[in-house]
C-alpha atoms as a PDB file:
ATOM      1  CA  UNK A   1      -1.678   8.459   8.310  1.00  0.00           C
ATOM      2  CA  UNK A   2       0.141   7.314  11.394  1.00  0.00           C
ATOM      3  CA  UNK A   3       1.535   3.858  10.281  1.00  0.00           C
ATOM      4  CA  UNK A   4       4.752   2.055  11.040  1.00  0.00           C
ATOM      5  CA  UNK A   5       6.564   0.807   7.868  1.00  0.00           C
ATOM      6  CA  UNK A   6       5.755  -2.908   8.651  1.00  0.00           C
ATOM      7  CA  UNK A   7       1.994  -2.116   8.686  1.00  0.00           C
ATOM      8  CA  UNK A   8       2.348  -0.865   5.443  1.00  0.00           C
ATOM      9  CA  UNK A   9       4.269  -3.988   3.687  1.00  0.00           C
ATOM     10  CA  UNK A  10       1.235  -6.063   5.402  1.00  0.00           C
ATOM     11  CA  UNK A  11      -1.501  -3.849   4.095  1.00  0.00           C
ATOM     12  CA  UNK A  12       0.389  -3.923   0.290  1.00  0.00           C
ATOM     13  CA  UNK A  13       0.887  -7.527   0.345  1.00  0.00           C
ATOM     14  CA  UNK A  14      -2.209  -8.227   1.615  1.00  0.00           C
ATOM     15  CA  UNK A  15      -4.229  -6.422  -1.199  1.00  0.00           C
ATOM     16  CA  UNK A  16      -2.136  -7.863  -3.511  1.00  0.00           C
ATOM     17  CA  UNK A  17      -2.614 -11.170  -2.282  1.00  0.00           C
ATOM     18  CA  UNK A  18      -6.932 -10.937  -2.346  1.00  0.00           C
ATOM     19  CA  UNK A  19      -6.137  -8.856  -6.192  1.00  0.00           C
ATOM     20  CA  UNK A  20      -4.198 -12.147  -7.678  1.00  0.00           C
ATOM     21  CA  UNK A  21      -6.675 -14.626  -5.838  1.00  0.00           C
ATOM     22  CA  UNK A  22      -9.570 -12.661  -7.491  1.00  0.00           C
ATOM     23  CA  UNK A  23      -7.790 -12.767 -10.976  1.00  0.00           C
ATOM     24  CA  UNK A  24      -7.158 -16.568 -10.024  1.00  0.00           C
ATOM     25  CA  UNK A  25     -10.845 -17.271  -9.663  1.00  0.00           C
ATOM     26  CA  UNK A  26     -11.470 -14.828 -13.180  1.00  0.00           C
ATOM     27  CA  UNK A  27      -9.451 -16.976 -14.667  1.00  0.00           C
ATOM     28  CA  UNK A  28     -11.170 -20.750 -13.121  1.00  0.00           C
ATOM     29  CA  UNK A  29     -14.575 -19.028 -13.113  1.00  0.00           C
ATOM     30  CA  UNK A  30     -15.415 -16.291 -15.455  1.00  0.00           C
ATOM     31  CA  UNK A  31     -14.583 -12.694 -15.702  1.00  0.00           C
ATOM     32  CA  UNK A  32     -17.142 -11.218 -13.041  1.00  0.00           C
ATOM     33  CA  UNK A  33     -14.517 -12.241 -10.438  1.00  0.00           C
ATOM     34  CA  UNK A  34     -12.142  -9.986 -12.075  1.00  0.00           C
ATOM     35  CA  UNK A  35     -14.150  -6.840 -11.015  1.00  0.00           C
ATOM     36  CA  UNK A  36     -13.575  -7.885  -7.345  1.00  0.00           C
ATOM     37  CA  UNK A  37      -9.492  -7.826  -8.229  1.00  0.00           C
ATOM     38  CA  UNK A  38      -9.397  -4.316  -8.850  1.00  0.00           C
ATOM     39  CA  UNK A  39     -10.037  -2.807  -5.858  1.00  0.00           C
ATOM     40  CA  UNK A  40      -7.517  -5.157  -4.307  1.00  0.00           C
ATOM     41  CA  UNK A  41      -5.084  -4.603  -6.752  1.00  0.00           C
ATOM     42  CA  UNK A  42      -5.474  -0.704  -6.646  1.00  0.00           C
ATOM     43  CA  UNK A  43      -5.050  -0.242  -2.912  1.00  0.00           C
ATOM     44  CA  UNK A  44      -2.294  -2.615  -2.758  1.00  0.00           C
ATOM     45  CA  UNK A  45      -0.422  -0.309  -5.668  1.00  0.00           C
ATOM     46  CA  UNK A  46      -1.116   2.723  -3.091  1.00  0.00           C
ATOM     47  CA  UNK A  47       0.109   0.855  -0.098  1.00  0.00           C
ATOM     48  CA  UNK A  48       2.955   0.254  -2.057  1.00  0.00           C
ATOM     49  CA  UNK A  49       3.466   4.156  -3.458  1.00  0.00           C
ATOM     50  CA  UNK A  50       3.415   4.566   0.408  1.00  0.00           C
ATOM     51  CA  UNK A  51       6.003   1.910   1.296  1.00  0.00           C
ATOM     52  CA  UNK A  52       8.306   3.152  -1.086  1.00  0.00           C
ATOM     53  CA  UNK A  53       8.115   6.622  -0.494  1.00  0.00           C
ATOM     54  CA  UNK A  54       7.573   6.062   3.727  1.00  0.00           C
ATOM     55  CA  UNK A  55      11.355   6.847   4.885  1.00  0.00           C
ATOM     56  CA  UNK A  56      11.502   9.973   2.062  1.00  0.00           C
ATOM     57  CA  UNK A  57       8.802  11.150   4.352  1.00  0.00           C
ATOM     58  CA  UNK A  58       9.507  10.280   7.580  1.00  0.00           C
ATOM     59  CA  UNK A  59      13.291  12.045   6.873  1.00  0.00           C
ATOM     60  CA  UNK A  60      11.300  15.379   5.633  1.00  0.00           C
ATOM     61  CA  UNK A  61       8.935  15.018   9.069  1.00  0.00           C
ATOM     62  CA  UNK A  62      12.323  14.569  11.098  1.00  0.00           C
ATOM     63  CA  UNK A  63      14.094  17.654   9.519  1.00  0.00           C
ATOM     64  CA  UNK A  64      11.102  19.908   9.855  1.00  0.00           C
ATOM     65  CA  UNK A  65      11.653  18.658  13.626  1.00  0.00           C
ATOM     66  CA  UNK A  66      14.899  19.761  13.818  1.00  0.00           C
ATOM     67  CA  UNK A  67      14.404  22.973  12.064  1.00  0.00           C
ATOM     68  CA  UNK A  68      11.325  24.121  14.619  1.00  0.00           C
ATOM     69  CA  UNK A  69      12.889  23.284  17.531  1.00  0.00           C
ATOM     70  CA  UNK A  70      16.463  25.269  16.636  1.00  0.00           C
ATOM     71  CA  UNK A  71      14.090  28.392  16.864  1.00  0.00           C
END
């Protein structure tokens, strides 16, 4: 996946975002709404695995780099 780190924070906080809006309306309007929350709320957590973990990989793509071209 070729994303920048700031596309990443937007993707997570906009998943979490629609997730708490769709628990918001569970709450105001029964629980069918909280269905539509857990999508959101599961591809914001991955978004957010990927945020945390995007300069870990990024430093492992930059070594491997290194390392090919030294050859």
């Amino acid at each position: 996946m070729a994303a920048t780190k700031v596309q990443l924070l937007m993707f997570m906080i906009a998943c979490f975002v629609s997730g708490g809006l769709a628990i918001g309306l569970s709450i105001i309007y029964g629980s069918s709404f909280f269905t539509y929350s857990i999508p959101g709320l599961v591809v914001g957590a991955f978004f957010a695995f990927k945020y945390a973990t995007f300069d870990k990989n990024k430093a492992r793509q930059e070594e491997h780099k290194r390392r090919r071209n030294r050859h």
